[in-house]
Protein backbone atom coordinates (compact mmCIF):
# COMPACT_ATOMS: atom_id res chain seq x y z
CA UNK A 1 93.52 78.15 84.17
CA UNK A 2 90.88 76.07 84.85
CA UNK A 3 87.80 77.30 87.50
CA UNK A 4 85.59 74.84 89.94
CA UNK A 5 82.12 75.87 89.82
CA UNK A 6 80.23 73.24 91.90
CA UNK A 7 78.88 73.63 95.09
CA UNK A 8 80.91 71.43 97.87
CA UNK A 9 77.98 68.91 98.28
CA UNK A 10 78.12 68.64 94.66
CA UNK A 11 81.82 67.65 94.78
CA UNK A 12 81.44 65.05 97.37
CA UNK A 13 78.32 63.64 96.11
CA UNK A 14 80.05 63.59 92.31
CA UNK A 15 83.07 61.62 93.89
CA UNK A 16 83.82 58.05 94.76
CA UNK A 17 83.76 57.60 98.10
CA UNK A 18 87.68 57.04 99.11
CA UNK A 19 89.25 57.27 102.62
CA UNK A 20 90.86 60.48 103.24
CA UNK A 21 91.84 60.19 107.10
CA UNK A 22 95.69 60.49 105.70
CA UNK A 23 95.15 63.66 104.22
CA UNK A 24 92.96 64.97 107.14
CA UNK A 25 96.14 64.10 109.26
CA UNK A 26 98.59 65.93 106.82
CA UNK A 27 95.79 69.06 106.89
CA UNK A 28 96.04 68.92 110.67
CA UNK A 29 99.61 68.74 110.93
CA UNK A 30 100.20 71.87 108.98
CA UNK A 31 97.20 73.85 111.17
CA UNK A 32 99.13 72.63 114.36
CA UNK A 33 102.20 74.51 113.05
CA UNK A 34 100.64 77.43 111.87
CA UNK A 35 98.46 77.72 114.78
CA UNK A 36 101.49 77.44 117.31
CA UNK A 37 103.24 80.32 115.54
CA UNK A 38 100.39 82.29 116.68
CA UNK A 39 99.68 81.33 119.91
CA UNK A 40 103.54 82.10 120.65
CA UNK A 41 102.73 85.71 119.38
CA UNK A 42 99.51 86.28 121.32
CA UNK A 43 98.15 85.83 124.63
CA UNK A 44 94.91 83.34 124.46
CA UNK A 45 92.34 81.80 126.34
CA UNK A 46 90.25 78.81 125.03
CA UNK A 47 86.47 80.15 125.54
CA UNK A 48 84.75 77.90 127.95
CA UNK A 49 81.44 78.06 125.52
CA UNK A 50 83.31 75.92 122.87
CA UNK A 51 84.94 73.39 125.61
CA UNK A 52 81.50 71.09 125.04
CA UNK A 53 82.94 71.29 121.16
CA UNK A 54 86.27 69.58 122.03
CA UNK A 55 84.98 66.51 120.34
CA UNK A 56 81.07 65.64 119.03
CA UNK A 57 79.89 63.13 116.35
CA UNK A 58 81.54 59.76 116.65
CA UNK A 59 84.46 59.65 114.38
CA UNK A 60 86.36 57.75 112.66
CA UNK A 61 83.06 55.26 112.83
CA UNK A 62 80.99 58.59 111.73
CA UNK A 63 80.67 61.80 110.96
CA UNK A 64 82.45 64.25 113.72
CA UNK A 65 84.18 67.13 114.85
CA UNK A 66 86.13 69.35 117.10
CA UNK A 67 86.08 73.07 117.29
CA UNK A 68 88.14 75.66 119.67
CA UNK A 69 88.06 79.25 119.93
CA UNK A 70 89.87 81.49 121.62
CA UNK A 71 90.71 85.26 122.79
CA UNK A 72 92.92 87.43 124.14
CA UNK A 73 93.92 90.86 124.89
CA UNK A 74 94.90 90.97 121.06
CA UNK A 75 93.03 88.95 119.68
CA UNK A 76 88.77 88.98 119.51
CA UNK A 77 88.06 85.57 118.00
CA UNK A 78 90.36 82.84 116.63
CA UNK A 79 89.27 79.96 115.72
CA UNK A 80 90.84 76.24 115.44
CA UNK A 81 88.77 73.60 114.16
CA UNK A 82 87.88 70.32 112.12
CA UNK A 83 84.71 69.05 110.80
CA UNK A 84 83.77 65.68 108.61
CA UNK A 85 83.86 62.14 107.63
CA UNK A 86 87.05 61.65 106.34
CA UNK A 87 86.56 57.41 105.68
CA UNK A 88 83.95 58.23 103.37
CA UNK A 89 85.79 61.59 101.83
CA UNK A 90 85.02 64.66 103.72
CA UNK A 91 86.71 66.97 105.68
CA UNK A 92 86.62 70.68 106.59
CA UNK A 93 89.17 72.41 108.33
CA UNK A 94 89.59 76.16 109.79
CA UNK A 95 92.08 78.87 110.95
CA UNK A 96 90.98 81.94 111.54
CA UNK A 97 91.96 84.90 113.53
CA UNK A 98 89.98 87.98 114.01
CA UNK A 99 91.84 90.81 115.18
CA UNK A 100 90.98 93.20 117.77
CA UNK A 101 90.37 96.80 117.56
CA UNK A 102 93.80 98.22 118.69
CA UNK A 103 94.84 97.95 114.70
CA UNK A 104 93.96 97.56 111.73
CA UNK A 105 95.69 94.88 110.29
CA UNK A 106 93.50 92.19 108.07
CA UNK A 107 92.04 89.14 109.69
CA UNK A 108 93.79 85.95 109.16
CA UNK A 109 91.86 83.35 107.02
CA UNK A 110 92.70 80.04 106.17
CA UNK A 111 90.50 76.77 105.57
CA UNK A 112 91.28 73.25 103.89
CA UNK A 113 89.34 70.81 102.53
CA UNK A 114 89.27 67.46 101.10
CA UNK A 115 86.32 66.16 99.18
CA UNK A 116 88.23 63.68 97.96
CA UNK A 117 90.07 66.08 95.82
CA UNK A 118 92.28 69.26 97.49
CA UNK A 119 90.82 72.57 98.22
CA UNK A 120 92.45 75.61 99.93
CA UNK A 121 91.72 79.02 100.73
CA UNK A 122 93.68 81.93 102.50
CA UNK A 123 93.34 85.27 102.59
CA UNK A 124 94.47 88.48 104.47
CA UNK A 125 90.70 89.74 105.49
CA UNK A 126 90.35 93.87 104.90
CA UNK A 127 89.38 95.89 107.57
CA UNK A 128 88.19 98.89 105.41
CA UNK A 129 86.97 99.34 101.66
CA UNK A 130 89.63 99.70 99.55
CA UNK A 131 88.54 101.33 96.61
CA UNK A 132 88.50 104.08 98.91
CA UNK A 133 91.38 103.58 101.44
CA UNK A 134 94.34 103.32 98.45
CA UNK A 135 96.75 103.66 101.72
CA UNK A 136 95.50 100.35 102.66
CA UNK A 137 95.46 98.83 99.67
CA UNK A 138 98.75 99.60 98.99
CA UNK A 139 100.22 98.25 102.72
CA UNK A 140 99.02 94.70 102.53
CA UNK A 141 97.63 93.88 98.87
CA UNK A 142 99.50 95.57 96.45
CA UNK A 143 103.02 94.23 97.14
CA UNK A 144 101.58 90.40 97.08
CA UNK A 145 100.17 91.55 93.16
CA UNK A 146 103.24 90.47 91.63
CA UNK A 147 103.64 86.89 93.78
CA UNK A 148 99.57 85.98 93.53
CA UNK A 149 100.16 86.18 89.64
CA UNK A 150 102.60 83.62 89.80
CA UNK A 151 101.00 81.05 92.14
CA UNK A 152 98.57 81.04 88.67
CA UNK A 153 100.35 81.14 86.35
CA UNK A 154 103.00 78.71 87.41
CA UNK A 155 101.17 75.84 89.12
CA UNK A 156 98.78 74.65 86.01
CA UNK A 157 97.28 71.75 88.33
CA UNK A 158 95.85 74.45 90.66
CA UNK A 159 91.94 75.35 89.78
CA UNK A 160 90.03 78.65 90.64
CA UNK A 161 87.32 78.07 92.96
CA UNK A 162 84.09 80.31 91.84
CA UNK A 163 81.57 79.49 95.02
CA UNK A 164 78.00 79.44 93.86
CA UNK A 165 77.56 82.44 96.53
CA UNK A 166 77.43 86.03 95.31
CA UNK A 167 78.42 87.38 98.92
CA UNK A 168 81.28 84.65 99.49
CA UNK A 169 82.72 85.61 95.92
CA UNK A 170 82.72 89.69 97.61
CA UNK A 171 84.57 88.42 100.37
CA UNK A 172 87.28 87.43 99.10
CA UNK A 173 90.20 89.85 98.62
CA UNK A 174 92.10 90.73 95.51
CA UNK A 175 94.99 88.47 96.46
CA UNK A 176 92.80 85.71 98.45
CA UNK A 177 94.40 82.00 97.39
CA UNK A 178 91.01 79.66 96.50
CA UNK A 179 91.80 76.56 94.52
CA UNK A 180 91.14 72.98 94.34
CA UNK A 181 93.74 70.30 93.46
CA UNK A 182 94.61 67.11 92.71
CA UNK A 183 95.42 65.41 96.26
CA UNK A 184 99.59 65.16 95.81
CA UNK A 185 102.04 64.87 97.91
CA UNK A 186 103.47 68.22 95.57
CA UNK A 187 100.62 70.27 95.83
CA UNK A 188 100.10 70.19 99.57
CA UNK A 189 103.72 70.99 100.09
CA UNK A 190 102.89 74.06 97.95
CA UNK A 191 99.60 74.96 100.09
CA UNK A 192 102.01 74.34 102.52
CA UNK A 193 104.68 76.57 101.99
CA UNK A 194 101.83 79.67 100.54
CA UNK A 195 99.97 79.12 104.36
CA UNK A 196 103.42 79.60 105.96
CA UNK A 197 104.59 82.59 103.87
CA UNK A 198 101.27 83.97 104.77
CA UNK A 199 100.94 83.91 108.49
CA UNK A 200 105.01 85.06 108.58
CA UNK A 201 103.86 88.18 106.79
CA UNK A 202 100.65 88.53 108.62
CA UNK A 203 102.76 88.08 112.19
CA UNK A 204 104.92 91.04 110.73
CA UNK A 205 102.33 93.08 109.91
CA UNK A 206 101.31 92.70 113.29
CA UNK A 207 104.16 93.50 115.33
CA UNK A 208 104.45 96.63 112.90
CA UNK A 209 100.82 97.92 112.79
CA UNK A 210 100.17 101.32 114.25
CA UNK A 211 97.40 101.92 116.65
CA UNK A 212 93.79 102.70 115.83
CA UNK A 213 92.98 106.19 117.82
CA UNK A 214 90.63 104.83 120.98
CA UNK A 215 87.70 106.82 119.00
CA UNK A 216 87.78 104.84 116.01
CA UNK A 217 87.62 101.54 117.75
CA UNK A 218 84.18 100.85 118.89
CA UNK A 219 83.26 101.40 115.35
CA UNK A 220 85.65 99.25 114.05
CA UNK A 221 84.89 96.26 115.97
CA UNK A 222 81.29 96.47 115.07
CA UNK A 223 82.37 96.27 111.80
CA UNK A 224 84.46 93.19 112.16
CA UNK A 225 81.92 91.33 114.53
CA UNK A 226 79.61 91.85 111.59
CA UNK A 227 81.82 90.68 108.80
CA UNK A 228 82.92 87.71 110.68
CA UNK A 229 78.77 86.70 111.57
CA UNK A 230 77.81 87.68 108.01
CA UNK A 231 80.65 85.13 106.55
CA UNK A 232 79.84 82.38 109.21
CA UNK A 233 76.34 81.96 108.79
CA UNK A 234 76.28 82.72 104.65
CA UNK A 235 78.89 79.93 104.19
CA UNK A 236 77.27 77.89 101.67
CA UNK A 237 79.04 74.84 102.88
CA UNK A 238 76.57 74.44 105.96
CA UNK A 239 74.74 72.52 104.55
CA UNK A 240 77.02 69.87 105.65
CA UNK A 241 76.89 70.47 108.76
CA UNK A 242 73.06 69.54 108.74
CA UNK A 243 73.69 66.70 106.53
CA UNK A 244 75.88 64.99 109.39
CA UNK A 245 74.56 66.36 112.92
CA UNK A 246 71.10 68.20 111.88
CA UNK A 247 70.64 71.79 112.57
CA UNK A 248 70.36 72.18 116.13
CA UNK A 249 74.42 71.32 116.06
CA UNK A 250 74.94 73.22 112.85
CA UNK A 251 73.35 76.16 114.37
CA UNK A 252 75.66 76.02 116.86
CA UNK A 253 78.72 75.12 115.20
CA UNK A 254 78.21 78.56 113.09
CA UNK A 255 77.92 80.67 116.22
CA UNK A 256 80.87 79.27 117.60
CA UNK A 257 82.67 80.82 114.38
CA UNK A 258 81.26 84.03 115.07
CA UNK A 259 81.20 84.34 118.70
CA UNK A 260 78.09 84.02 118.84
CA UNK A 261 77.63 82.21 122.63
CA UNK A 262 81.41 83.72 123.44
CA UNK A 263 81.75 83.80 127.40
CA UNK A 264 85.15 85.35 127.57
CA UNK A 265 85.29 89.58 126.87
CA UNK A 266 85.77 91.22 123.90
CA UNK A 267 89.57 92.84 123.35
């Protein structure tokens, strides 16, 4: 199989510049499903801190944006969101859910991006170390072994994405999809059809997840407010963020992914 080893400013800036507002659409259209299978499973409030994020930049003349979170009694942090300039190649797209306390269930993580080429990533987030909780291991990761093999091995256009970033590689989890792609119609039916399988089973998991004793769950959302900061501001691809709106916006584009400015309570 073949690996990707550039940084994303290194794949835009490598690429002819090519209009990619189709693909953004397609991208969006597939979020917009996934996101209202969720928000028919959960109760959720938009946070009014990211309401002055519902649009900024000026596309499609320039670079912009739009970014949403949201919470609930299940649910600490979700995010919904786009970021780029599609008519000159770019753009960035999130899905992320961030669990609360009550179980212990993995975070839901899914981005696209298009640079002009395809990139996905999604992965079921652990919520403990599991080297040492086999239990775990064996409840949400083991059983997808057999079916992450085969996305590899049978889909020879699909290329492993190695980020530059030591702590981004540790994030991901041993059956975490990460691969760029040539832009086809086929291949983002596939990403497609993986992202749906994927928040199915993670809805499932849900609705059959035990509950976290009431002493264990202070600890436990420290843990995850940390993970989810730690990810959010490490991301190497912030530095396109600066490149279109400068860091004041960046800076506060990142701690809308984490919470970081979050008016509404924590679950």
């Amino acid at each position: 199989m073949k690996e990707t080893l550039r940084h994303v400013e290194q794949m835009l800036d490598e690429s002819p510049v090519i209009d990619v507002t189709e693909t953004l659409h397609r991208y969006e259209s597939i979020l917009t499903g996934l996101k209202a299978k969720i928000d028919a499973r959960f109760e959720l409030s938009r946070d009014p801190s990211t309401e002055a994020l519902e649009s900024y930049g000026n596309p499609p003349e320039s670079p912009g944006g739009r970014l949403a979170a949201y919470s609930g009694p299940e649910v600490d942090w979700m995010v919904h969101s786009w970021l780029g300039d599609p008519t000159a190649g770019f753009a960035n797209l999130h899905l992320t859910v961030w669990l609360g306390p009550h179980i212990r269930v993995p975070h839901l993580g899914i981005a696209l991006l298009v640079w002009p080429e395809g990139w996905f990533y999604v992965d079921s987030v652990p919520r403990t170390n599991l080297l040492a909780d086999g239990a775990y291991y064996d409840a949400y990761y083991g059983p997808l072994d057999e079916a992450w093999l085969a996305v590899r091995e049978e889909n020879p256009e699909l290329e492993w994405f190695t980020s530059r970033a030591g702590f981004i590689r540790a994030s991901l989890s041993p059956t975490a999809h990460c691969y760029s792609f040539p832009r086809s119609e086929k291949n983002i039916d596939l990403v497609e059809r993986l992202l749906d399988e994927h928040v199915d089973r993670w809805l499932g998991w849900v609705d059959e997840a035990a509950p976290v004793p009431g002493e264990e769950r202070a600890a436990l959302a420290a843990a995850d407010l940390a993970a989810r900061r730690n990810i959010a501001e490490r991301d190497p691809a912030n530095v396109m963020g600066v490149r279109y709106f400068g860091e004041e916006t960046t800076d506060r584009l990142v701690r809308a992914l984490w919470g970081g400015d979050r008016e509404l309570p924590r679950p």
